[in-house]
PDB file of N, CA and C in Angstrom:
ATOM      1  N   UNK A   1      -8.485 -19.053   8.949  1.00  0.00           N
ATOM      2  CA  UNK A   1      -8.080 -17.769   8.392  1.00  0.00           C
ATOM      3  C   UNK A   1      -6.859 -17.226   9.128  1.00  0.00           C
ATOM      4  N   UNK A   2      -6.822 -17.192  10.576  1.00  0.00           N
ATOM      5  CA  UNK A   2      -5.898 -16.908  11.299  1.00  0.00           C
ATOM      6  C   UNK A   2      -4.514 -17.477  10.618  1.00  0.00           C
ATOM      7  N   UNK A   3      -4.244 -18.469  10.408  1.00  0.00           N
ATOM      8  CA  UNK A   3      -3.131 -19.562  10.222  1.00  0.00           C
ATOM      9  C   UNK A   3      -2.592 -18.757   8.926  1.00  0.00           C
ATOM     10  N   UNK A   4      -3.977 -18.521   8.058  1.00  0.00           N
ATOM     11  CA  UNK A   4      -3.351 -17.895   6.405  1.00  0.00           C
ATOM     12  C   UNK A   4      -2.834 -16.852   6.893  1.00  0.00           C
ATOM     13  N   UNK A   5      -3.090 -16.009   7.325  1.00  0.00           N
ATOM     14  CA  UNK A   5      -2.670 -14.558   8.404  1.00  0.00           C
ATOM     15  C   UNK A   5      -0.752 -14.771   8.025  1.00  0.00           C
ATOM     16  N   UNK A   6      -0.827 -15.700   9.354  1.00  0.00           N
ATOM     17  CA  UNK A   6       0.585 -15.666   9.833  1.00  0.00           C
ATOM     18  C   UNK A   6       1.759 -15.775   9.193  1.00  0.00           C
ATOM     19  N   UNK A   7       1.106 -17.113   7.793  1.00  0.00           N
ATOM     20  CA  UNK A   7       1.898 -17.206   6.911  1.00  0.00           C
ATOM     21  C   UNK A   7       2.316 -16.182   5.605  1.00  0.00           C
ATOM     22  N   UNK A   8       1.149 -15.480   5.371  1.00  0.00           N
ATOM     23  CA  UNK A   8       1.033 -14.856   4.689  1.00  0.00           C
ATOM     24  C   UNK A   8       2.538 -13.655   5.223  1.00  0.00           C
ATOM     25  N   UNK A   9       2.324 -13.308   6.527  1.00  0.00           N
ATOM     26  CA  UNK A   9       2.993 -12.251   7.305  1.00  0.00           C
ATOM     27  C   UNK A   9       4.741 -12.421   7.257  1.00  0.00           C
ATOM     28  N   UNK A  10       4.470 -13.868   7.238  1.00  0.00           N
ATOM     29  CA  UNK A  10       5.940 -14.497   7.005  1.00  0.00           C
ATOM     30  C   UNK A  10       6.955 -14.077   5.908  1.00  0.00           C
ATOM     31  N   UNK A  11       6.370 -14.193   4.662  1.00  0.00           N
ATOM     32  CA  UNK A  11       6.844 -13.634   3.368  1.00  0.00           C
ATOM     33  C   UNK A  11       6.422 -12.083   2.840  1.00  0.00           C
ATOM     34  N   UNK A  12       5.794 -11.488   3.393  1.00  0.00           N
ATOM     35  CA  UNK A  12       5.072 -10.161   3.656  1.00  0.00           C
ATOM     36  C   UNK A  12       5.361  -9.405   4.474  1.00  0.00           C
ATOM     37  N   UNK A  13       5.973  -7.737   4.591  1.00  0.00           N
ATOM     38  CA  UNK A  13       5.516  -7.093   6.359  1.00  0.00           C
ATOM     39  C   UNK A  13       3.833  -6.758   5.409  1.00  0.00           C
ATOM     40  N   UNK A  14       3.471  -7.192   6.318  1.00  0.00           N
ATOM     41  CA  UNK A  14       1.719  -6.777   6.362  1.00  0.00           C
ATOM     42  C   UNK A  14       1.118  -5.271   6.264  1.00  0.00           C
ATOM     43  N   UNK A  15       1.945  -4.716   6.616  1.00  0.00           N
ATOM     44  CA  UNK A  15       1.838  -3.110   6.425  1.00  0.00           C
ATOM     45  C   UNK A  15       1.623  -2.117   5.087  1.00  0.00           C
ATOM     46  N   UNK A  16       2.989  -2.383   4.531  1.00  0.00           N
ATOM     47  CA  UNK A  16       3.434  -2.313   3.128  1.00  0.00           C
ATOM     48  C   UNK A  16       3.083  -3.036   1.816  1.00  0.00           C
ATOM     49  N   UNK A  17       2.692  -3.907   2.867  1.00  0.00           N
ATOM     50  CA  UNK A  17       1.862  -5.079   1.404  1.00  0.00           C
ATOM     51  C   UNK A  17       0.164  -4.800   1.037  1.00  0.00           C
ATOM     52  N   UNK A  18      -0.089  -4.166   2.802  1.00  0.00           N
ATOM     53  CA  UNK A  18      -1.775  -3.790   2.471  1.00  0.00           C
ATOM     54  C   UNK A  18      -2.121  -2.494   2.265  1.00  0.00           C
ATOM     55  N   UNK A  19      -0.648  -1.439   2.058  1.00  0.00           N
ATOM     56  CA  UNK A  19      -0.645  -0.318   1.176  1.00  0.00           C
ATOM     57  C   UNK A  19      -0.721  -0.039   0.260  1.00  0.00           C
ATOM     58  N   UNK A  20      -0.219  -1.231  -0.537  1.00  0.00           N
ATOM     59  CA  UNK A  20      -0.167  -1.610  -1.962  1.00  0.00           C
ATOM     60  C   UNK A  20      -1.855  -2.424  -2.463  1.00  0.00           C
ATOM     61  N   UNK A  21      -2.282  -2.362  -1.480  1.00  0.00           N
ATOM     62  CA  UNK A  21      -3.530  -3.771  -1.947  1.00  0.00           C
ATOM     63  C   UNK A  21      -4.378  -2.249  -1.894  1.00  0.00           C
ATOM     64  N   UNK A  22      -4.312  -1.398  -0.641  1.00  0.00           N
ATOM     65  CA  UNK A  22      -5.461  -0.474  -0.422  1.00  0.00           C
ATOM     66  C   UNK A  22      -5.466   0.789  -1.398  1.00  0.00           C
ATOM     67  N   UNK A  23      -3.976   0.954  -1.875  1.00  0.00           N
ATOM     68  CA  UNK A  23      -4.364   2.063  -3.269  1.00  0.00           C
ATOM     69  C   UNK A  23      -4.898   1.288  -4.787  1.00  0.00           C
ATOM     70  N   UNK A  24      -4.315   0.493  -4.406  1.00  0.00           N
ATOM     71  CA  UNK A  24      -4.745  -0.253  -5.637  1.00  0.00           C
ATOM     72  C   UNK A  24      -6.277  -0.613  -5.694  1.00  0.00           C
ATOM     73  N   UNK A  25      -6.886  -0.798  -4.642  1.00  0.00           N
ATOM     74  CA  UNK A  25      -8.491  -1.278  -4.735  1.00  0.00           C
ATOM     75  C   UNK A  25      -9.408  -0.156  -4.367  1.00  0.00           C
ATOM     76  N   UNK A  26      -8.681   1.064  -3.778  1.00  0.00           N
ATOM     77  CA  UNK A  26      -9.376   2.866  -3.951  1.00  0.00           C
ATOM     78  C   UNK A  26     -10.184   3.120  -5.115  1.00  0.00           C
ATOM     79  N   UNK A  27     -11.411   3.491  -4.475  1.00  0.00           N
ATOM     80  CA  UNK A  27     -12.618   4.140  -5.750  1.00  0.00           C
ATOM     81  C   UNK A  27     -12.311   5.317  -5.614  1.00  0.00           C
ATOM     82  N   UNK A  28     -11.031   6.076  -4.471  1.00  0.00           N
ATOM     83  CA  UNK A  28     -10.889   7.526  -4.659  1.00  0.00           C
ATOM     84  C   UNK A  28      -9.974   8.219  -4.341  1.00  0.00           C
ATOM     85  N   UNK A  29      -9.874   9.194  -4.474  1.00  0.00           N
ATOM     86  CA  UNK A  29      -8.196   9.849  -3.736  1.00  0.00           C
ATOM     87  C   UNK A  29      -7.916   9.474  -2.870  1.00  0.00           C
ATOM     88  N   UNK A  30      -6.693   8.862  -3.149  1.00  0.00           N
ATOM     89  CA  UNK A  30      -5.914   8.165  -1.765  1.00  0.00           C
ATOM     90  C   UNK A  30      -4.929   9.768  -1.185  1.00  0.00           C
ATOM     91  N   UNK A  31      -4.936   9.982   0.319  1.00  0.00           N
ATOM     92  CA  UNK A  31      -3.944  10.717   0.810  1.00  0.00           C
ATOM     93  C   UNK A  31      -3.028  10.459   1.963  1.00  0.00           C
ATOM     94  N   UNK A  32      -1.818  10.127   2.471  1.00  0.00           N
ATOM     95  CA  UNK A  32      -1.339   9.556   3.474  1.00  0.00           C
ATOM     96  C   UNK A  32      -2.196   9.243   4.702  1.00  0.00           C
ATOM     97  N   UNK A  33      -2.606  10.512   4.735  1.00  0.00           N
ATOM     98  CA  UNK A  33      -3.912  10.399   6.091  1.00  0.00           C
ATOM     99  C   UNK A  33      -4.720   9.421   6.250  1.00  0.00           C
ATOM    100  N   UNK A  34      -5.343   9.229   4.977  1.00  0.00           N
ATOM    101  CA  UNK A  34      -6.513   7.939   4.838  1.00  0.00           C
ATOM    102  C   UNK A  34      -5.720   6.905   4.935  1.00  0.00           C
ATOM    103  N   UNK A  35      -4.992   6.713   4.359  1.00  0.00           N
ATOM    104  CA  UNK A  35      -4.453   5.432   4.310  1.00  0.00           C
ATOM    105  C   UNK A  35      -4.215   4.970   5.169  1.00  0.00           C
ATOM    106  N   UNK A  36      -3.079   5.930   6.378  1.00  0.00           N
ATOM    107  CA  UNK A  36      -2.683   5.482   7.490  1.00  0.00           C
ATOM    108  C   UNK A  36      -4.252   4.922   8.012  1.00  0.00           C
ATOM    109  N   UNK A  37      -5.076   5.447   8.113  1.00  0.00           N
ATOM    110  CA  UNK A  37      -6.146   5.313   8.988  1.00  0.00           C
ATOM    111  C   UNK A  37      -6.737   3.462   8.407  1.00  0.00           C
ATOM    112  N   UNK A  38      -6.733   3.773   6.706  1.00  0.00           N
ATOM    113  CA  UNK A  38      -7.636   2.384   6.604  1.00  0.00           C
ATOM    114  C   UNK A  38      -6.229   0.911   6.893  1.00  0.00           C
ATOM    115  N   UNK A  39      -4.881   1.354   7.588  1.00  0.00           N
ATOM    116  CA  UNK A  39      -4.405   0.208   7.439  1.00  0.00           C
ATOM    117  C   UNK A  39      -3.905  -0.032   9.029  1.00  0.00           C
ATOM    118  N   UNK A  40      -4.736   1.238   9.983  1.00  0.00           N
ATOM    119  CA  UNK A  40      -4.242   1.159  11.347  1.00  0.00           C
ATOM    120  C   UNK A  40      -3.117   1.382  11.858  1.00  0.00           C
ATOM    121  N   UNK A  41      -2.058   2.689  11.202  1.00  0.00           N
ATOM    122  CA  UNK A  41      -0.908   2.611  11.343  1.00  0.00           C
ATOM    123  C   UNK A  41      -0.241   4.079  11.163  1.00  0.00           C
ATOM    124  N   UNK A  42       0.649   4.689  12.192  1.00  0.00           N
ATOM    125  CA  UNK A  42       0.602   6.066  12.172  1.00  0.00           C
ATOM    126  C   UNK A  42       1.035   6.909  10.747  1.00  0.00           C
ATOM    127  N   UNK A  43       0.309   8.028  10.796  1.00  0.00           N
ATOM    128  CA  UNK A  43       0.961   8.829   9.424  1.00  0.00           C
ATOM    129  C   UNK A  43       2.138   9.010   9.134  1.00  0.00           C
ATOM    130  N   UNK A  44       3.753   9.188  10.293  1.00  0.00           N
ATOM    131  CA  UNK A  44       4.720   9.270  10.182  1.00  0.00           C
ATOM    132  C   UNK A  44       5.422   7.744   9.273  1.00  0.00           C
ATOM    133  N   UNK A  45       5.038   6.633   9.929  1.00  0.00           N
ATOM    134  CA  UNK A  45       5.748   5.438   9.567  1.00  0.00           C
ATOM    135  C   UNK A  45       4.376   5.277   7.785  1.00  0.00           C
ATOM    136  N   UNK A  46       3.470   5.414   7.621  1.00  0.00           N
ATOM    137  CA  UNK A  46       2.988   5.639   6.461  1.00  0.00           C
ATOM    138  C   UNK A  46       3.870   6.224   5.507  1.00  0.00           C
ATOM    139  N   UNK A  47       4.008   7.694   5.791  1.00  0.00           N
ATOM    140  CA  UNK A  47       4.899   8.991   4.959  1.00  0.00           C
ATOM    141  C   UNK A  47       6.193   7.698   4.102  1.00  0.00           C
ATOM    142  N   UNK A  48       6.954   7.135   6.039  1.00  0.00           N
ATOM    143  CA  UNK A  48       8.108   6.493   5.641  1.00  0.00           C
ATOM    144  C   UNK A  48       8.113   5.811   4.491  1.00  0.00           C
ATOM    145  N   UNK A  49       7.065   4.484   4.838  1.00  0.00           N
ATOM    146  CA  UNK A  49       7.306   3.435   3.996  1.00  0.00           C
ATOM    147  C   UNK A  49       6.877   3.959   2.435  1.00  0.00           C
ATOM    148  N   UNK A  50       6.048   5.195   2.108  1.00  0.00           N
ATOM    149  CA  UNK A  50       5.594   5.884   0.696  1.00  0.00           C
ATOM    150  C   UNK A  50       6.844   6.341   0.394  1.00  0.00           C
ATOM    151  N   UNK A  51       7.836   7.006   0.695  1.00  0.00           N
ATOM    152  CA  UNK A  51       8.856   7.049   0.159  1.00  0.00           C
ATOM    153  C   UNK A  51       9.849   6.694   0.098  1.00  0.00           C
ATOM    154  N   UNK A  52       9.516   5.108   0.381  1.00  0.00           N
ATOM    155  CA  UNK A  52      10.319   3.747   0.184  1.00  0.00           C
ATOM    156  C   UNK A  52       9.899   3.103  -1.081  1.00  0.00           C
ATOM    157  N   UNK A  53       8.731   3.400  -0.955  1.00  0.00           N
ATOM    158  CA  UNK A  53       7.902   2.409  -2.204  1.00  0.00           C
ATOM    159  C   UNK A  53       8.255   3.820  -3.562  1.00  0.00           C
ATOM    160  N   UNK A  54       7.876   4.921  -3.317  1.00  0.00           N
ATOM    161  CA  UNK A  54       8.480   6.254  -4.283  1.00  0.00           C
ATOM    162  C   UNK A  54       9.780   5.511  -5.186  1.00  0.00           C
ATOM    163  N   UNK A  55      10.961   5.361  -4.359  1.00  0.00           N
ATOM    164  CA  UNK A  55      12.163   5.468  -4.886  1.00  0.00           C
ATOM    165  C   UNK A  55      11.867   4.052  -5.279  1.00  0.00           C
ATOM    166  N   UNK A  56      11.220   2.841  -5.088  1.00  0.00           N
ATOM    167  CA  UNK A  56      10.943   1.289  -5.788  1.00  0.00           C
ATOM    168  C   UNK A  56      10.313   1.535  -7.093  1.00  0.00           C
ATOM    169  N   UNK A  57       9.683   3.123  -7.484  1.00  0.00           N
ATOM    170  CA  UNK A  57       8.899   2.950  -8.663  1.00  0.00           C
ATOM    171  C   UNK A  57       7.568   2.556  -8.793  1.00  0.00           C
ATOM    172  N   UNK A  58       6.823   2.288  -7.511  1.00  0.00           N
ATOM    173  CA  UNK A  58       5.590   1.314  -7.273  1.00  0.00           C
ATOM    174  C   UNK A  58       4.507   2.825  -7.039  1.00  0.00           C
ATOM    175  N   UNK A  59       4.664   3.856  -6.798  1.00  0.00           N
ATOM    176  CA  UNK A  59       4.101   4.606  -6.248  1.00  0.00           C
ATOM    177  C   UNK A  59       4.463   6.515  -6.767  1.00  0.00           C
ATOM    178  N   UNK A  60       3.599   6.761  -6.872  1.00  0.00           N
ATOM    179  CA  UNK A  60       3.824   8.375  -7.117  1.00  0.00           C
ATOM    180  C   UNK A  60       3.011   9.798  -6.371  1.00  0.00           C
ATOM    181  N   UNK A  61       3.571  10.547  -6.127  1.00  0.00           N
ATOM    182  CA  UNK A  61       2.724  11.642  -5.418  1.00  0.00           C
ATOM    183  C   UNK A  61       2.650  12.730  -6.210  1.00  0.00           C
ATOM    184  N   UNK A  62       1.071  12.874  -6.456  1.00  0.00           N
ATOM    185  CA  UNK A  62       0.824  13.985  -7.247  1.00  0.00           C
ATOM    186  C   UNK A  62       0.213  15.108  -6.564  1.00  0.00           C
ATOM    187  N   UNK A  63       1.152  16.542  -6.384  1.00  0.00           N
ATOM    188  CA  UNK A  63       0.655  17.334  -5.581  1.00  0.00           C
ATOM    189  C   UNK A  63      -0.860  18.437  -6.169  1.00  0.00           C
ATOM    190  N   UNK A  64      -1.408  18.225  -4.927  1.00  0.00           N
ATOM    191  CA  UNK A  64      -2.905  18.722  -5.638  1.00  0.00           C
ATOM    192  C   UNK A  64      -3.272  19.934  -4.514  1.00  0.00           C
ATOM    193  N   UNK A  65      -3.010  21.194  -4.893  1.00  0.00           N
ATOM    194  CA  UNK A  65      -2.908  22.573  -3.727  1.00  0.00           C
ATOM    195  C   UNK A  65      -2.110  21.630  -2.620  1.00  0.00           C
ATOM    196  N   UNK A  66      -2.255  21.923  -1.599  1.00  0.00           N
ATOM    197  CA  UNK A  66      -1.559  21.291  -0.642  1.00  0.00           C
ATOM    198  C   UNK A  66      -1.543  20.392  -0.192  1.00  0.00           C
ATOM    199  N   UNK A  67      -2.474  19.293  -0.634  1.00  0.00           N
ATOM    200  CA  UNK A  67      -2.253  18.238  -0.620  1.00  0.00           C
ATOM    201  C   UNK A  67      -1.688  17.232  -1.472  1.00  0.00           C
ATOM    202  N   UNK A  68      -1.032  16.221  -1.193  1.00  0.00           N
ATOM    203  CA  UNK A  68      -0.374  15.007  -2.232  1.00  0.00           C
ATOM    204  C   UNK A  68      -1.184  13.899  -2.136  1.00  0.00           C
ATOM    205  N   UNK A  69      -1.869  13.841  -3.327  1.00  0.00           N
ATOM    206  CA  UNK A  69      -2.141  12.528  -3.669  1.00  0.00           C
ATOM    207  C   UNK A  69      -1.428  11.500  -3.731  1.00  0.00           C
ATOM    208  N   UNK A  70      -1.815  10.136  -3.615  1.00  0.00           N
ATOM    209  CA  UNK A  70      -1.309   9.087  -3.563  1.00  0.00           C
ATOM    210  C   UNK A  70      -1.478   8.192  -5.247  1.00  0.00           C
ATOM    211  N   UNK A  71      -0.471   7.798  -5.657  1.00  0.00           N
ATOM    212  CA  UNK A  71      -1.201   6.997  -7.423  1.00  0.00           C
ATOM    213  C   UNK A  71      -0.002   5.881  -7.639  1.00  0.00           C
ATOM    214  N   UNK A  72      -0.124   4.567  -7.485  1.00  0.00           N
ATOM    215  CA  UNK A  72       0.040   3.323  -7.905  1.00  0.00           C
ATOM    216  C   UNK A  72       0.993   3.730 -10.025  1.00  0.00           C
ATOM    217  N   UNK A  73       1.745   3.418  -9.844  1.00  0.00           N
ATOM    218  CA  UNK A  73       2.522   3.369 -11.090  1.00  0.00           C
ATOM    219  C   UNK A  73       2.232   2.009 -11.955  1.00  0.00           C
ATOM    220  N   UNK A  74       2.298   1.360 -12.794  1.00  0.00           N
ATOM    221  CA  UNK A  74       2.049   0.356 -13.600  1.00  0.00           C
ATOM    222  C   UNK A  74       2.479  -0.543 -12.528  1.00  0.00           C
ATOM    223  N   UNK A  75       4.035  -0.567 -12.485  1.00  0.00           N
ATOM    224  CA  UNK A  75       4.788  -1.796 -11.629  1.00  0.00           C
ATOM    225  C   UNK A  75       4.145  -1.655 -10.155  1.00  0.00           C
ATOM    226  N   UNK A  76       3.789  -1.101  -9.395  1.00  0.00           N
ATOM    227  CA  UNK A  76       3.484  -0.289  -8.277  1.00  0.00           C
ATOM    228  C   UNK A  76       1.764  -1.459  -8.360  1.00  0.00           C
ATOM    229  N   UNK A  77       0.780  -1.462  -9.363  1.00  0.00           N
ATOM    230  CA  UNK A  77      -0.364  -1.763  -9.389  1.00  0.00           C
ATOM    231  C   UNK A  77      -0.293  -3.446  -9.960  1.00  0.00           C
ATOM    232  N   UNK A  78       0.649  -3.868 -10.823  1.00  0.00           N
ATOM    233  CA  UNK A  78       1.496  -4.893 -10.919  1.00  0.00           C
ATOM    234  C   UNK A  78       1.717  -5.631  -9.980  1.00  0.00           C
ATOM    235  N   UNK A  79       2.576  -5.309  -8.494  1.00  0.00           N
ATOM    236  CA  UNK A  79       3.115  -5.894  -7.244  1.00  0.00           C
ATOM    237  C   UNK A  79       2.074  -6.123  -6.557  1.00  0.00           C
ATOM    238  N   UNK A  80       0.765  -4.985  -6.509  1.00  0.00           N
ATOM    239  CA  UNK A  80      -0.466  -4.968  -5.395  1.00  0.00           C
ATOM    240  C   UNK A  80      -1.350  -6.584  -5.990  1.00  0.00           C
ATOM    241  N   UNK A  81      -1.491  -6.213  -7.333  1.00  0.00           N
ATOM    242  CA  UNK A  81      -2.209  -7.418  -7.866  1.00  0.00           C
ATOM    243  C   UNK A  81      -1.730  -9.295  -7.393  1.00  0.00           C
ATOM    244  N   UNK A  82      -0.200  -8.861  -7.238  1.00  0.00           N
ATOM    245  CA  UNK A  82       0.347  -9.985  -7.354  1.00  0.00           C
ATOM    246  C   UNK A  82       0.152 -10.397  -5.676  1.00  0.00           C
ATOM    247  N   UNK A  83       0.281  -9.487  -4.840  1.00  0.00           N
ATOM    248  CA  UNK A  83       0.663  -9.611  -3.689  1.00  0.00           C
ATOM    249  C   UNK A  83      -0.897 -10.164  -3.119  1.00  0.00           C
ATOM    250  N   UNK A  84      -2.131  -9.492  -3.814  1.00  0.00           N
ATOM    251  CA  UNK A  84      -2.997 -10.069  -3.610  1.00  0.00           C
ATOM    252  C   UNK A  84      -3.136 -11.623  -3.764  1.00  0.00           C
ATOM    253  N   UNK A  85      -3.205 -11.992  -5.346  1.00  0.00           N
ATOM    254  CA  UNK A  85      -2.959 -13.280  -5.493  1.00  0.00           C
ATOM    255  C   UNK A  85      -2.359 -14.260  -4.904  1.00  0.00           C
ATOM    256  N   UNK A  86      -1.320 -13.705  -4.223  1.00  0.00           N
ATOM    257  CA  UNK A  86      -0.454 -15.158  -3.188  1.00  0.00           C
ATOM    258  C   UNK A  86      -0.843 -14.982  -1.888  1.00  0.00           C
ATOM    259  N   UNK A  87      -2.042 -14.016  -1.824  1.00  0.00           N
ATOM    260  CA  UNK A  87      -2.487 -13.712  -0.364  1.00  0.00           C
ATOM    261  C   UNK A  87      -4.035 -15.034  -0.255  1.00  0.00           C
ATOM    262  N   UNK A  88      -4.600 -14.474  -1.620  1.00  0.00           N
ATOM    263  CA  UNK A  88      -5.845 -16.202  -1.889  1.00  0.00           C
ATOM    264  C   UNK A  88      -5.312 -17.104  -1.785  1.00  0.00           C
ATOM    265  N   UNK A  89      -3.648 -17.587  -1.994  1.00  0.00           N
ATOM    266  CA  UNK A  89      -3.199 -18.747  -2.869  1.00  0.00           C
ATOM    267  C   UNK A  89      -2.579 -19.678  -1.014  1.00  0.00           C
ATOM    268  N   UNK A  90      -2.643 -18.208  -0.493  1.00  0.00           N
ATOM    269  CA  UNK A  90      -2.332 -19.157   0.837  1.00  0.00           C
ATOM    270  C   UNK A  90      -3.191 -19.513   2.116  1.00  0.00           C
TER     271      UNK A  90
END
């Protein structure tokens, strides 16, 4: 498993790719906070890479009172699916 890891990491940053895997496989409101937490990685560089993926189209924030939700766009849930698949495939 280790070995699939590395390679996987190779063609992947691992970060951004298991942001995309973890909204996409959410039974519930995703919010920067959680996320950072379920992918081990601070809320600031989270925020970052969400409004990296924002301006890619993969991702949208829907503000809910003061908080922003997190929501996967077609292409956005598209990339997570795929990114999964070459994650089994290796």
């Amino acid at each position: 498993m280790r070995k699939k890891k590395v390679i996987f990491d190779v063609f992947f940053r691992e970060k951004p790719a298991m942001m995309l895997v973890e909204l996409k496989n959410a039974d519930a409101n995703v919010y920067a906070s959680v996320l950072a937490k379920q992918i081990d990685c601070t809320y600031s560089h989270v925020v970052k890479i969400l409004q990296e993926m924002q301006k890619a189209e993969l991702i949208n924030f829907k503000k809910e009172g003061r908080l922003k939700l997190l929501e996967l766009t077609k292409k956005g849930r598209d990339v997570a699916s795929n990114i999964e698949s070459i994650r089994t495939m290796l």
